[in-house]
N, C-alpha and C. Protein backbone atom coordinates (compact mmCIF):
# COMPACT_ATOMS: atom_id res chain seq x y z
N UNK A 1 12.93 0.62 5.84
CA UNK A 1 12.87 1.55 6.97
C UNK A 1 11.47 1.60 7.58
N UNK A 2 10.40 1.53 6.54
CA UNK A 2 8.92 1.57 7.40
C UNK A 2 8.50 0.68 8.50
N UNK A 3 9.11 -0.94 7.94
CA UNK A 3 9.12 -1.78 9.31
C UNK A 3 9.86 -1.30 10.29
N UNK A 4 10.74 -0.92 10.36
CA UNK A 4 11.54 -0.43 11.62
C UNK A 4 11.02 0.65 11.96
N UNK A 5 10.20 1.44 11.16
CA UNK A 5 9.73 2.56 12.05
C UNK A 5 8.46 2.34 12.84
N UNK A 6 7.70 0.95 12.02
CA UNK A 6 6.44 0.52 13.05
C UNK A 6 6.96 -0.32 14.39
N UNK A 7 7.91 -1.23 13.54
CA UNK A 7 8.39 -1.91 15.38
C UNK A 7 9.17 -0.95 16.66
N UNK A 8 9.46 0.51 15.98
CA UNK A 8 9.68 0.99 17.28
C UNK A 8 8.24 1.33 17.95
N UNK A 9 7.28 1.90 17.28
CA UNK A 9 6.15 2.58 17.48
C UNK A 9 5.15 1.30 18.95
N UNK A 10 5.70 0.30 18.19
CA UNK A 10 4.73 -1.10 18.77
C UNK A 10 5.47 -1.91 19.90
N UNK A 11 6.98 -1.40 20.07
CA UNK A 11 7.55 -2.22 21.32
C UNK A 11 8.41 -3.11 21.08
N UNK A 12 8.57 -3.66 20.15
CA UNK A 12 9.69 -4.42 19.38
C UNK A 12 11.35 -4.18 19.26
N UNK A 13 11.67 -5.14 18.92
CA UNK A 13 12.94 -4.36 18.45
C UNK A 13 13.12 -4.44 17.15
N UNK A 14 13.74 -2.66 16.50
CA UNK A 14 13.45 -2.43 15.49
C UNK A 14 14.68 -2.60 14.31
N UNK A 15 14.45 -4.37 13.98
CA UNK A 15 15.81 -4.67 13.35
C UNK A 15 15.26 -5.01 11.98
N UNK A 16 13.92 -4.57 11.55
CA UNK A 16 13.27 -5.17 10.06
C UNK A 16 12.90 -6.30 9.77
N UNK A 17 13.19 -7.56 10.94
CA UNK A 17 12.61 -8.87 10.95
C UNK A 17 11.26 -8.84 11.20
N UNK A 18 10.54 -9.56 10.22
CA UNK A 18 8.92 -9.81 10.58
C UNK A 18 9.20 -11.07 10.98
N UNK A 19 8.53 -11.20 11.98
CA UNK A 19 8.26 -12.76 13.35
C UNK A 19 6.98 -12.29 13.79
N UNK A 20 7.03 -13.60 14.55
CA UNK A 20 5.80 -14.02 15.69
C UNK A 20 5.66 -12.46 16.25
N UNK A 21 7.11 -12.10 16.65
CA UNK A 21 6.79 -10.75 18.15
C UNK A 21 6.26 -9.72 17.50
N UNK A 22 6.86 -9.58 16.50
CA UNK A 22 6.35 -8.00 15.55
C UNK A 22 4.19 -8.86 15.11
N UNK A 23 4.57 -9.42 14.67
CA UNK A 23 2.65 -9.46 14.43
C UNK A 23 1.88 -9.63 15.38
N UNK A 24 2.28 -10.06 16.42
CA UNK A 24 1.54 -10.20 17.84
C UNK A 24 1.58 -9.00 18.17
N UNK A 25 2.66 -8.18 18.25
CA UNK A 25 2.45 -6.89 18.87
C UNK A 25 2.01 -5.55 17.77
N UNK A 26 1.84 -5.73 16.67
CA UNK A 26 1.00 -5.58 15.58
C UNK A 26 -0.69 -5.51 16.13
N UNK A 27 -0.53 -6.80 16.34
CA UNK A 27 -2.32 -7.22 16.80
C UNK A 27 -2.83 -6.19 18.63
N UNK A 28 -1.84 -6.13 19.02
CA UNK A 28 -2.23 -5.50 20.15
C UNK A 28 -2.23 -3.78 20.05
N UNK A 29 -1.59 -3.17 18.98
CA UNK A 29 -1.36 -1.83 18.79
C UNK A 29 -2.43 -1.71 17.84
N UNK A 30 -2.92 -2.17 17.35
CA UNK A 30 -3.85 -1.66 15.98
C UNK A 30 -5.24 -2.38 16.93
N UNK A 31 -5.06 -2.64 18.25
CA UNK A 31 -6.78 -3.99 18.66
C UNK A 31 -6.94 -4.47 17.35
N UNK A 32 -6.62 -5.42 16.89
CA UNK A 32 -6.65 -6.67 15.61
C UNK A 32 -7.09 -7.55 16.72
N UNK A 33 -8.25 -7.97 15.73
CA UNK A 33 -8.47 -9.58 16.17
C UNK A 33 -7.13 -10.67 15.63
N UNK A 34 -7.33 -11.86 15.71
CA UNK A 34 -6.46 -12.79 15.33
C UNK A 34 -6.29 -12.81 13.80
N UNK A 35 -8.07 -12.78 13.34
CA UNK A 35 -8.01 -12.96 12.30
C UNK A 35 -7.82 -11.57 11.05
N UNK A 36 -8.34 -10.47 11.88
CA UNK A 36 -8.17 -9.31 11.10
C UNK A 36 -6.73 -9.00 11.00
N UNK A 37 -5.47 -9.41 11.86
CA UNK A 37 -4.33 -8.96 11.71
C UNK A 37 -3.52 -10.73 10.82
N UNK A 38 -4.22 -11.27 10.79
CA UNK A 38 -3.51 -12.21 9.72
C UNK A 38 -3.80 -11.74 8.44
N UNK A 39 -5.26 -11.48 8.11
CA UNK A 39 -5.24 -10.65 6.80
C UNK A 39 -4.91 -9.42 6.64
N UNK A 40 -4.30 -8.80 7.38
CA UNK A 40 -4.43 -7.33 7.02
C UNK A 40 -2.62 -7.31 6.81
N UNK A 41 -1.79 -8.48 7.59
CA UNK A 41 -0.29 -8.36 7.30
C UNK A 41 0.14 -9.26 6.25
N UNK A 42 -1.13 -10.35 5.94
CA UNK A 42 -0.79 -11.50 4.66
C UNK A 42 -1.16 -10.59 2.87
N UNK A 43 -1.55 -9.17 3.51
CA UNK A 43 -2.01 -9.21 2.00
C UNK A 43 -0.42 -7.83 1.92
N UNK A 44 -0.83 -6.94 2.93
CA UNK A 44 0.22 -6.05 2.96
C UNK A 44 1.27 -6.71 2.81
N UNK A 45 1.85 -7.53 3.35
CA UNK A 45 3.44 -8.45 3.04
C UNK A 45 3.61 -8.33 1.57
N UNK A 46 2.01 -9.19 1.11
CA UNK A 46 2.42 -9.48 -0.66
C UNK A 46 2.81 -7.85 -1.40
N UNK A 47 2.14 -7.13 -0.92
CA UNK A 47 1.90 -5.81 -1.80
C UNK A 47 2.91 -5.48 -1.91
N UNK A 48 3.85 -5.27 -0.38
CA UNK A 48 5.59 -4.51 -0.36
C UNK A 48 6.40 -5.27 -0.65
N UNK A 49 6.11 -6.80 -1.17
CA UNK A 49 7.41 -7.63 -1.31
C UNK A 49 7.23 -8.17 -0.05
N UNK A 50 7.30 -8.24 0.82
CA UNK A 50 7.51 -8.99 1.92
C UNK A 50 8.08 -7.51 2.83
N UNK A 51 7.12 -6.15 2.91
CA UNK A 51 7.82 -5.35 3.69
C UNK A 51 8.98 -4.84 3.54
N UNK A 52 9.40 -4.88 2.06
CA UNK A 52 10.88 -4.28 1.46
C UNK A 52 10.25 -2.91 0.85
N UNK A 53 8.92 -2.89 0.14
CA UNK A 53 8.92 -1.72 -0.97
C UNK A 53 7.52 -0.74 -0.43
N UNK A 54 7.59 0.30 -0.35
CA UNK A 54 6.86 1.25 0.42
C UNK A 54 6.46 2.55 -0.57
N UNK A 55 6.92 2.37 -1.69
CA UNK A 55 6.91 3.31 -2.84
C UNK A 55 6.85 3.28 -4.09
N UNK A 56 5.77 3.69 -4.85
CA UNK A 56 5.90 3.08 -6.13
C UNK A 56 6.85 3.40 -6.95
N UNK A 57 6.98 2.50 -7.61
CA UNK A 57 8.46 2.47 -9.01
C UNK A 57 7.93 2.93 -9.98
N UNK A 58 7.78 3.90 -10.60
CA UNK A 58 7.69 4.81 -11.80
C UNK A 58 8.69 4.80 -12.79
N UNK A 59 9.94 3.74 -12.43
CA UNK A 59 11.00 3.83 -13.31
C UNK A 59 10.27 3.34 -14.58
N UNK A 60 9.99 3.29 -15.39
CA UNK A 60 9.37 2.70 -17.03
C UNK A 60 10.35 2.84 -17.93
N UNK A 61 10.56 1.82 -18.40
CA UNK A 61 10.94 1.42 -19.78
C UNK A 61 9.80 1.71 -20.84
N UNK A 62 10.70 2.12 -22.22
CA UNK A 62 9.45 2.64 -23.19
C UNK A 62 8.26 1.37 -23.39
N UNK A 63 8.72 0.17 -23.32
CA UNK A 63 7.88 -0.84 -23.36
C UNK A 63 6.75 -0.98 -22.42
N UNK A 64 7.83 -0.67 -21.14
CA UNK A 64 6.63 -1.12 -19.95
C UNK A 64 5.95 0.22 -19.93
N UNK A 65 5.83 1.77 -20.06
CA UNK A 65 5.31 2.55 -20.30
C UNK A 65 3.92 2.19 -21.23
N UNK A 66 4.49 1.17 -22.26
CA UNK A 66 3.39 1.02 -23.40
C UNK A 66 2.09 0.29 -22.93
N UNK A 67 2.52 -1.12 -22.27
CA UNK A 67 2.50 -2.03 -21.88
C UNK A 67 1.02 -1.76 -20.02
N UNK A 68 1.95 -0.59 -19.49
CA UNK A 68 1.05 -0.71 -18.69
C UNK A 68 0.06 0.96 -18.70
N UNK A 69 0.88 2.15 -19.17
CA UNK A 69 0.12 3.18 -19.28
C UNK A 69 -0.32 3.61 -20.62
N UNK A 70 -0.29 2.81 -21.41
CA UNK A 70 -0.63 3.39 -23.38
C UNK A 70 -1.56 3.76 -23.15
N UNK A 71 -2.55 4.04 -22.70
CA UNK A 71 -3.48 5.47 -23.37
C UNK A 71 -2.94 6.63 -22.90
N UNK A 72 -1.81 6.58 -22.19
CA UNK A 72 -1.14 8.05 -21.41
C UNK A 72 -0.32 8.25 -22.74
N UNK A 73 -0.20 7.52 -23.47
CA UNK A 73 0.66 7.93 -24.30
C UNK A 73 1.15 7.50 -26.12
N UNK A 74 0.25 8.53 -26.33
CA UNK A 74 0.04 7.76 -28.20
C UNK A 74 1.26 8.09 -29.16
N UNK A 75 1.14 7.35 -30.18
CA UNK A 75 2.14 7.67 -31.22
C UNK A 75 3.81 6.92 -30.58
N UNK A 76 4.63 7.85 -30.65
CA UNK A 76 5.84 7.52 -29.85
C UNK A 76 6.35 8.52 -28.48
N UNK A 77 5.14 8.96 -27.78
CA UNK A 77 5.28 9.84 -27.02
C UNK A 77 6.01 9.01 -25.73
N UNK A 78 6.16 8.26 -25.60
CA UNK A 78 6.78 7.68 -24.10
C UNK A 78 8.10 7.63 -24.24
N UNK A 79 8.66 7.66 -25.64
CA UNK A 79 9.95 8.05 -26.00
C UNK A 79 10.61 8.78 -25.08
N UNK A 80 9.77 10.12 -24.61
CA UNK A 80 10.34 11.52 -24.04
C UNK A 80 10.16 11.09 -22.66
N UNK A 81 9.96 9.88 -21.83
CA UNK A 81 9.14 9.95 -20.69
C UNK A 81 9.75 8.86 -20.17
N UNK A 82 10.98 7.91 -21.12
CA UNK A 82 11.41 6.99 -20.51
C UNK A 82 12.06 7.18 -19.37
N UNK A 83 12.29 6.14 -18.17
CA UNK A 83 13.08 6.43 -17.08
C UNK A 83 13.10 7.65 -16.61
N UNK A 84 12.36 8.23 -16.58
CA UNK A 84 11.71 9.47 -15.93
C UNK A 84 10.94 9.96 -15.03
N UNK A 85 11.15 8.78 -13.78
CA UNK A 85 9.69 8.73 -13.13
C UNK A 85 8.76 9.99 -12.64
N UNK A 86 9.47 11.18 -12.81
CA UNK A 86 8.64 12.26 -11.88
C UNK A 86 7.89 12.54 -13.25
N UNK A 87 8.52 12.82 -14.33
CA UNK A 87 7.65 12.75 -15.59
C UNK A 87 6.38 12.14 -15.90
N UNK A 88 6.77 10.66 -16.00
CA UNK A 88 5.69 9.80 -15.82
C UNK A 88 4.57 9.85 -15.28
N UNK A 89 4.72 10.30 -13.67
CA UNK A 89 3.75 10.45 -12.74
C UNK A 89 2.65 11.64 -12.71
N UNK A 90 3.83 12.46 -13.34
CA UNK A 90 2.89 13.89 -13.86
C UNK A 90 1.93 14.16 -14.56
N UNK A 91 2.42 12.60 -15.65
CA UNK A 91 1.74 12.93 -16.75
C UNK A 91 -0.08 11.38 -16.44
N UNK A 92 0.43 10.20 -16.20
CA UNK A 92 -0.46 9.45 -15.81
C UNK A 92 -1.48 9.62 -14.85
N UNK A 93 -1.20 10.54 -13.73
CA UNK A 93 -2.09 10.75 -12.52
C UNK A 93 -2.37 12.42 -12.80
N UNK A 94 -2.48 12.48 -13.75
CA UNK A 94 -2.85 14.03 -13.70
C UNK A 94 -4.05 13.97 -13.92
N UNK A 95 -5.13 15.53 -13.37
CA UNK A 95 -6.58 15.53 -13.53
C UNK A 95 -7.35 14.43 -13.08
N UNK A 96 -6.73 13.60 -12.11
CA UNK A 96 -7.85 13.10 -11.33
C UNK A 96 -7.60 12.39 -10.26
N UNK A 97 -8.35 11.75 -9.46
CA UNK A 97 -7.76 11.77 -8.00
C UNK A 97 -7.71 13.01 -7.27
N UNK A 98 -8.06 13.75 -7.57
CA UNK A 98 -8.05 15.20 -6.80
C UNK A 98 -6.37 15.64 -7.65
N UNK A 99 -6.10 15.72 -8.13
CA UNK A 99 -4.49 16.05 -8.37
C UNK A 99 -4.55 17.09 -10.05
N UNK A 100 -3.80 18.20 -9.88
CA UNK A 100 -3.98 19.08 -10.84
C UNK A 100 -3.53 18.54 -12.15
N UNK A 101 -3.29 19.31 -12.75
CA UNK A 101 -3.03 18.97 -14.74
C UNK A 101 -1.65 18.51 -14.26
N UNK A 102 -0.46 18.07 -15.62
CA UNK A 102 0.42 17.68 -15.72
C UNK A 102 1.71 18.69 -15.12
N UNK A 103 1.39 19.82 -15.72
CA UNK A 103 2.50 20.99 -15.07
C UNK A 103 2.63 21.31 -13.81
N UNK A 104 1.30 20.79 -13.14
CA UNK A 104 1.50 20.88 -11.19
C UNK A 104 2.26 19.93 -10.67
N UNK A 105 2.23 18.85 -11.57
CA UNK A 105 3.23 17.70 -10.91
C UNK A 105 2.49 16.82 -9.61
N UNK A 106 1.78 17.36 -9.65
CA UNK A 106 0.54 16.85 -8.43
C UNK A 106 0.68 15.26 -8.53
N UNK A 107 0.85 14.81 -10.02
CA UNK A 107 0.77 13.19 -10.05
C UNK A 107 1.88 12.51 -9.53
N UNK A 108 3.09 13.35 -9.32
CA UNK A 108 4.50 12.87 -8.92
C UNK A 108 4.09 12.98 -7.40
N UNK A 109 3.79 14.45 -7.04
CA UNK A 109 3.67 14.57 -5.46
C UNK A 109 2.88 13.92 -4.36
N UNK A 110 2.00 13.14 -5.44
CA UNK A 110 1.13 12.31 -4.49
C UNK A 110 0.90 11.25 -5.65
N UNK A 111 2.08 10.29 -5.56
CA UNK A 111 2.27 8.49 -5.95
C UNK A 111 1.99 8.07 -5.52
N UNK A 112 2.01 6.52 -5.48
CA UNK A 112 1.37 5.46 -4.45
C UNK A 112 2.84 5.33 -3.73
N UNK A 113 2.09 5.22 -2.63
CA UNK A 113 3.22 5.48 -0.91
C UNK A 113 2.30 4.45 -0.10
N UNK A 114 3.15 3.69 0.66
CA UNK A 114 2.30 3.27 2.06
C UNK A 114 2.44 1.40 1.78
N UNK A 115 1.99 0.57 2.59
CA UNK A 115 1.44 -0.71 2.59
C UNK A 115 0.80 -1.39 1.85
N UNK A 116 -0.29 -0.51 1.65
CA UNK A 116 -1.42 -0.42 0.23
C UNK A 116 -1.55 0.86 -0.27
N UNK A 117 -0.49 1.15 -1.54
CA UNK A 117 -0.57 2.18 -2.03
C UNK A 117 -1.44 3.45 -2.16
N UNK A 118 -1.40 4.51 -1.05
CA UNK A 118 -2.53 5.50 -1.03
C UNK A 118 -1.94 6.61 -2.44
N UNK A 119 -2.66 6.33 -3.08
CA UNK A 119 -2.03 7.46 -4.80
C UNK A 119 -3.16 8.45 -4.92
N UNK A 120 -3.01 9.80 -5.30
CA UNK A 120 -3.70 10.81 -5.47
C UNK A 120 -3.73 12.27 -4.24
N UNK A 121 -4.11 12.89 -4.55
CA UNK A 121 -4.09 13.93 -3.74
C UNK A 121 -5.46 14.13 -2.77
N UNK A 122 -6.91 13.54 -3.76
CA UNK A 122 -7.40 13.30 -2.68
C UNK A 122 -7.69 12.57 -1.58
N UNK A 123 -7.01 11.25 -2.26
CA UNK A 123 -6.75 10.28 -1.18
C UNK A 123 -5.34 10.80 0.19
N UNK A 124 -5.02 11.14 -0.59
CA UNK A 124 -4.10 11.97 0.80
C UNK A 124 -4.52 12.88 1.83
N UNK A 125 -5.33 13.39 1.47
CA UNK A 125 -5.89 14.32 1.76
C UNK A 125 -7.12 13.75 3.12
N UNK A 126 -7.82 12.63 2.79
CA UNK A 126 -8.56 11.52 3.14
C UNK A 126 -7.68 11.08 4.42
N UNK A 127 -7.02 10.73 4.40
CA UNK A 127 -5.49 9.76 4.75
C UNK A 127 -5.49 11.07 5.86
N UNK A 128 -5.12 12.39 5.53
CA UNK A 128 -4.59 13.32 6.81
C UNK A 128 -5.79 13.76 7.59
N UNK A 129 -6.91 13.76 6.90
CA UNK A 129 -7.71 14.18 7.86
C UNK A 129 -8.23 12.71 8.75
N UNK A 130 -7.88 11.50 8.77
CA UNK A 130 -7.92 10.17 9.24
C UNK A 130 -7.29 10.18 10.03
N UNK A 131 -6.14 11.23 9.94
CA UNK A 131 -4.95 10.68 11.42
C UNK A 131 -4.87 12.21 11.73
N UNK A 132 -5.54 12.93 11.11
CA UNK A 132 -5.58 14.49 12.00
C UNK A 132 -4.32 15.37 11.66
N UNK A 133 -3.33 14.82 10.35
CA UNK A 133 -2.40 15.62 10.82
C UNK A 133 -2.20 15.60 9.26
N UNK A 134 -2.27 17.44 9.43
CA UNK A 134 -1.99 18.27 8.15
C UNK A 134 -0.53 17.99 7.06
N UNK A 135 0.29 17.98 7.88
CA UNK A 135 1.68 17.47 7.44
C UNK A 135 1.78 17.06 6.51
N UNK A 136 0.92 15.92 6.14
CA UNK A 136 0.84 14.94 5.31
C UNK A 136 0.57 15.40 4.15
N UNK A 137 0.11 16.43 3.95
CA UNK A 137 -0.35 16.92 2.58
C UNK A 137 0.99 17.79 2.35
N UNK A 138 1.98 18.61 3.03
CA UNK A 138 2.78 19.09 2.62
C UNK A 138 4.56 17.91 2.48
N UNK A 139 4.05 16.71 3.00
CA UNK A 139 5.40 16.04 3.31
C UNK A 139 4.49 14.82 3.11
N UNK A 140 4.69 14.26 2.22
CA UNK A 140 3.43 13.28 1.48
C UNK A 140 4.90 12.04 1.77
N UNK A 141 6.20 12.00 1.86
CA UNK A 141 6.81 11.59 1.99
C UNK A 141 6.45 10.53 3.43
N UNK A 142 6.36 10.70 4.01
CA UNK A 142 5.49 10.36 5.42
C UNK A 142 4.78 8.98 5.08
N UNK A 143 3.70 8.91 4.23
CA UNK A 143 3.43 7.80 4.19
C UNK A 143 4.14 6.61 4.05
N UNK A 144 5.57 6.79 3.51
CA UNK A 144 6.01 5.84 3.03
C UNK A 144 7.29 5.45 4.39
N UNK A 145 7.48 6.44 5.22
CA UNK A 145 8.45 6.46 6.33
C UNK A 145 8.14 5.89 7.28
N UNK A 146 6.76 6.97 7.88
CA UNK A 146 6.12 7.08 9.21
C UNK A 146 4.68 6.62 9.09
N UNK A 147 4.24 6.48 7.87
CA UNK A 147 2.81 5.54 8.52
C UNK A 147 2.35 5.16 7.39
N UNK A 148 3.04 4.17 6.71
CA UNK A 148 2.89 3.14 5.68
C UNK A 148 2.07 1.90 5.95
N UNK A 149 2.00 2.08 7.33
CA UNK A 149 1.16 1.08 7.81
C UNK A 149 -0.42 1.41 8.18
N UNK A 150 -0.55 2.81 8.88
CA UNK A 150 -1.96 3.56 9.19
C UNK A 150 -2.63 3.40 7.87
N UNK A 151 -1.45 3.94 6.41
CA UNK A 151 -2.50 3.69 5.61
C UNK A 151 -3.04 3.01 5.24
N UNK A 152 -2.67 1.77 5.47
CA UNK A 152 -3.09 0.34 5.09
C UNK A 152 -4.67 0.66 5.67
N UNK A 153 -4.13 0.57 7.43
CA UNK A 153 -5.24 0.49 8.09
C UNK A 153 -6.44 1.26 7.46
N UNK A 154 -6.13 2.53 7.25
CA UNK A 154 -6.92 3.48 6.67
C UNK A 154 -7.85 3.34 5.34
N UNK A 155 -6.94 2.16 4.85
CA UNK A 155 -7.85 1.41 3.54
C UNK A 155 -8.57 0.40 3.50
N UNK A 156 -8.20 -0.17 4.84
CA UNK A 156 -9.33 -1.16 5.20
C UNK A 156 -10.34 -0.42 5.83
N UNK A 157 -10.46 0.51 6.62
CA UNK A 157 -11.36 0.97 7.49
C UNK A 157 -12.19 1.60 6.29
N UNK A 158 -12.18 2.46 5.49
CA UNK A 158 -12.45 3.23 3.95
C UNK A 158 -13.24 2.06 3.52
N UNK A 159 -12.38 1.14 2.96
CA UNK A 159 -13.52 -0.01 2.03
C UNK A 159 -13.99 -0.84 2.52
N UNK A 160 -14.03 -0.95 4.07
CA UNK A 160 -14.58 -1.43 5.06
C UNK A 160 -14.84 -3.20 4.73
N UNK A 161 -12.90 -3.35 4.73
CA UNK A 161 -12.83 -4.96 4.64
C UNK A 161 -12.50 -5.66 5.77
N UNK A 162 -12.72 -4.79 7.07
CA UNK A 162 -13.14 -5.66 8.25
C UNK A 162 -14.19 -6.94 8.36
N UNK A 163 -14.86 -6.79 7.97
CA UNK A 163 -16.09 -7.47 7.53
C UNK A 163 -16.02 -9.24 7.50
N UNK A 164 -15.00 -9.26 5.75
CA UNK A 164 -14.67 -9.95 5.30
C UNK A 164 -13.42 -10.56 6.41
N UNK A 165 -12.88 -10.17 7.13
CA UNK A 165 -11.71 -10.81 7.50
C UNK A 165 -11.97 -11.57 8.78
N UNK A 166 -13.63 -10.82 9.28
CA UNK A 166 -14.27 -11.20 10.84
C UNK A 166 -14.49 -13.00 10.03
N UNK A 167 -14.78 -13.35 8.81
CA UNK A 167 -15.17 -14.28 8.37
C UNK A 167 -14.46 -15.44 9.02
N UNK A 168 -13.13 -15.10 9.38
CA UNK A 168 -12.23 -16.23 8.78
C UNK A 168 -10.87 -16.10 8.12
N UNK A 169 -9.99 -17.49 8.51
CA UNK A 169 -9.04 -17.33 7.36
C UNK A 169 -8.94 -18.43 6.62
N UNK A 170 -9.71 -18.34 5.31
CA UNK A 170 -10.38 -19.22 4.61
C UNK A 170 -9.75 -18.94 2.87
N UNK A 171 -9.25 -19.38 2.13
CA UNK A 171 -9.62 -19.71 0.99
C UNK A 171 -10.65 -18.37 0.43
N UNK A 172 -11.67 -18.47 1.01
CA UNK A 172 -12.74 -17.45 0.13
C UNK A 172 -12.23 -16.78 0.62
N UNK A 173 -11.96 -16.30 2.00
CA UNK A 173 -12.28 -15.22 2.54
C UNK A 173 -10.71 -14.45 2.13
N UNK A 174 -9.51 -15.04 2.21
CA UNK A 174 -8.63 -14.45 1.36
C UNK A 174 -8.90 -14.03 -0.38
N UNK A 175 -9.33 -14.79 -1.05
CA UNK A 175 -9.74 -14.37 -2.34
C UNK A 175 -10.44 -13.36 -2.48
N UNK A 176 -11.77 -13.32 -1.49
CA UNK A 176 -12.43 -12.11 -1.65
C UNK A 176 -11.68 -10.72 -1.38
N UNK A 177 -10.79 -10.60 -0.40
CA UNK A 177 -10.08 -9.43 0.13
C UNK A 177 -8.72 -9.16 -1.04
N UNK A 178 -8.84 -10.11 -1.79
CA UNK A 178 -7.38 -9.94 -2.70
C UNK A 178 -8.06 -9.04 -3.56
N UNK A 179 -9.30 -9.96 -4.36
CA UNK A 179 -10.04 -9.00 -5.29
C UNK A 179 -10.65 -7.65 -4.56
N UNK A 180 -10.88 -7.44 -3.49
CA UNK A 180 -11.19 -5.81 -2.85
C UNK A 180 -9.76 -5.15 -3.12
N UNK A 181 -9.13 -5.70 -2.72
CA UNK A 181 -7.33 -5.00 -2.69
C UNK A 181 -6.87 -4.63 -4.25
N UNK A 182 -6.64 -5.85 -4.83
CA UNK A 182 -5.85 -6.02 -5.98
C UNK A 182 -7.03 -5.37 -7.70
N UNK A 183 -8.35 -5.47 -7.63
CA UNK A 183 -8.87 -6.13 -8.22
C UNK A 183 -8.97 -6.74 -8.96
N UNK A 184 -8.11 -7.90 -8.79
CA UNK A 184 -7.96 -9.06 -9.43
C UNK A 184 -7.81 -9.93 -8.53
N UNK A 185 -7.11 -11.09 -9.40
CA UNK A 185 -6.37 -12.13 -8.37
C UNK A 185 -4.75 -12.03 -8.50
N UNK A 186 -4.11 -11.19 -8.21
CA UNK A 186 -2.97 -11.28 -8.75
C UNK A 186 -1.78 -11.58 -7.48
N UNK A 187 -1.21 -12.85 -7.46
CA UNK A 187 -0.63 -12.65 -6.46
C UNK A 187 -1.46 -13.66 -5.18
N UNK A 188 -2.53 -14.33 -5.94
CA UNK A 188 -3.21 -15.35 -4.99
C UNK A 188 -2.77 -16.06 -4.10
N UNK A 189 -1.95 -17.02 -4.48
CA UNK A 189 -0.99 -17.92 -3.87
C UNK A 189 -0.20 -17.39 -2.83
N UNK A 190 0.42 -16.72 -3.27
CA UNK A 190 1.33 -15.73 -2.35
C UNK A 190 0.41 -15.37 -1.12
N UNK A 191 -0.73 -14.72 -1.57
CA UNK A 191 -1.41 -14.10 -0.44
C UNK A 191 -1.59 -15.91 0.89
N UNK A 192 -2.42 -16.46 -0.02
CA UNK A 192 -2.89 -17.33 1.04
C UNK A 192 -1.16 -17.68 1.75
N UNK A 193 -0.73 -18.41 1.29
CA UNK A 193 0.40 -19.13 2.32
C UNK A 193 1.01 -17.91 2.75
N UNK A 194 0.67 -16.96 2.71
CA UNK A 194 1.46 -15.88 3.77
C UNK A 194 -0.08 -15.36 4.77
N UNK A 195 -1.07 -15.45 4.64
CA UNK A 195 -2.14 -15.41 5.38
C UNK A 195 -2.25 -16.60 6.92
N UNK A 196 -2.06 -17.63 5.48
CA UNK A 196 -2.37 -18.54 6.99
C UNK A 196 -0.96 -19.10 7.65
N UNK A 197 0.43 -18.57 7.01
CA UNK A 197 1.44 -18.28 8.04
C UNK A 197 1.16 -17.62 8.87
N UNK A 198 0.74 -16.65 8.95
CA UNK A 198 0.82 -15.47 10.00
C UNK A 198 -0.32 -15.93 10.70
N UNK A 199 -1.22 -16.91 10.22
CA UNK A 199 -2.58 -17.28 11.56
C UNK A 199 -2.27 -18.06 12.53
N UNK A 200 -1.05 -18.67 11.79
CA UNK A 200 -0.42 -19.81 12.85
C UNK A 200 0.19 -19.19 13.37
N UNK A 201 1.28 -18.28 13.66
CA UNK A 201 2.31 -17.53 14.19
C UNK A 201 1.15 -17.08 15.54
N UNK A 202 0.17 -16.41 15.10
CA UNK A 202 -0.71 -15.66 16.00
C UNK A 202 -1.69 -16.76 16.65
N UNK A 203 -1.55 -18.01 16.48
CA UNK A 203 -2.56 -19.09 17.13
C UNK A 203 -1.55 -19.96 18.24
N UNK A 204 -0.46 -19.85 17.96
CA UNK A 204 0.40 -21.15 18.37
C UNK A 204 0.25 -20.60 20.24
């Protein structure tokens, strides 16, 4: 639904196909250079799947609980927490990020949402005073509907990886922005041949 809610916003028609027309007119609604809107839709593509996933999955298995949050949880405590995602979230993102203890639920109410996952309360918070509109802190839901994409923008403008993308669409210059994004390399490959797809789409 988030692509369809940016291609109405941008002039398109809003049928969830990413093409040539949607990133061109991408590049003209956001003023993207050529090259800032090839990286900024080659890395976002990888992040959502290809523009399918806008919300993080908190579903955990006791394994993958172990696996990716074990210090959230010693002994056999993830037992109680399997497939539980509002649980989960309560309990992993609590006390920081701006987000209260476990019983506020603060870690559920503000998950990673958006293009490039904006998670925490003070990053939300960041995020509404960026686009001016309070809402967002009471209907956090939003990011993931109505501007899954601003936040992207909003995270490039923040870690100020304009910079890197004025470079080029290069090999480094994708690697470097994966490791700003990801910090890692995870998902390398992917990134580039969906980078310099979209440079050609926007060059031809």
């Amino acid at each position: 639904m988030s692509l369809q809610k940016l291609q109405e916003k941008i002039g398109v028609t809003p049928d969830g196909s990413f093409g040539p027309k949607t990133i061109k007119a991408i590049k003209t609604y956001f003023n993207f250079t050529n090259e800032q809107t090839a990286h900024f839709c080659g890395q976002i593509s990888h992040e959502t799947g290809e523009f399918k996933s806008f919300s993080e999955n908190l579903n955990y298995s006791a394994k993958g609980l172990q696996n990716t949050f074990g210090k959230y949880f010693p002994g056999n405590l993830e037992e109680s927490y399997t497939k539980q995602p509002e649980k989960i979230a309560s309990r992993v993102y609590a006390d920081r990020m701006g987000n209260g203890n476990e019983a506020s639920k603060e870690g559920w109410k503000y998950r990673g949402r958006g293009a490039i996952q904006l998670t925490g309360k003070a990053n939300y918070k960041g995020f509404s005073d960026y686009l001016k509109n309070p809402e967002i802190m009471t209907n956090p839901d939003l990011v993931t509907t109505d501007y899954a994409f601003e936040s992207a923008k909003y995270f490039f403008d923040k870690n100020k990886l304009w910079g890197i993308c004025d470079k080029g669409v290069t090999d480094a210059t994708i690697l470097s922005l994966t490791k700003r994004i990801n910090g890692g390399t995870n998902g390398l490959d992917h990134r580039l041949e969906l980078t310099k797809k979209y440079y050609e789409w926007l060059t031809k």
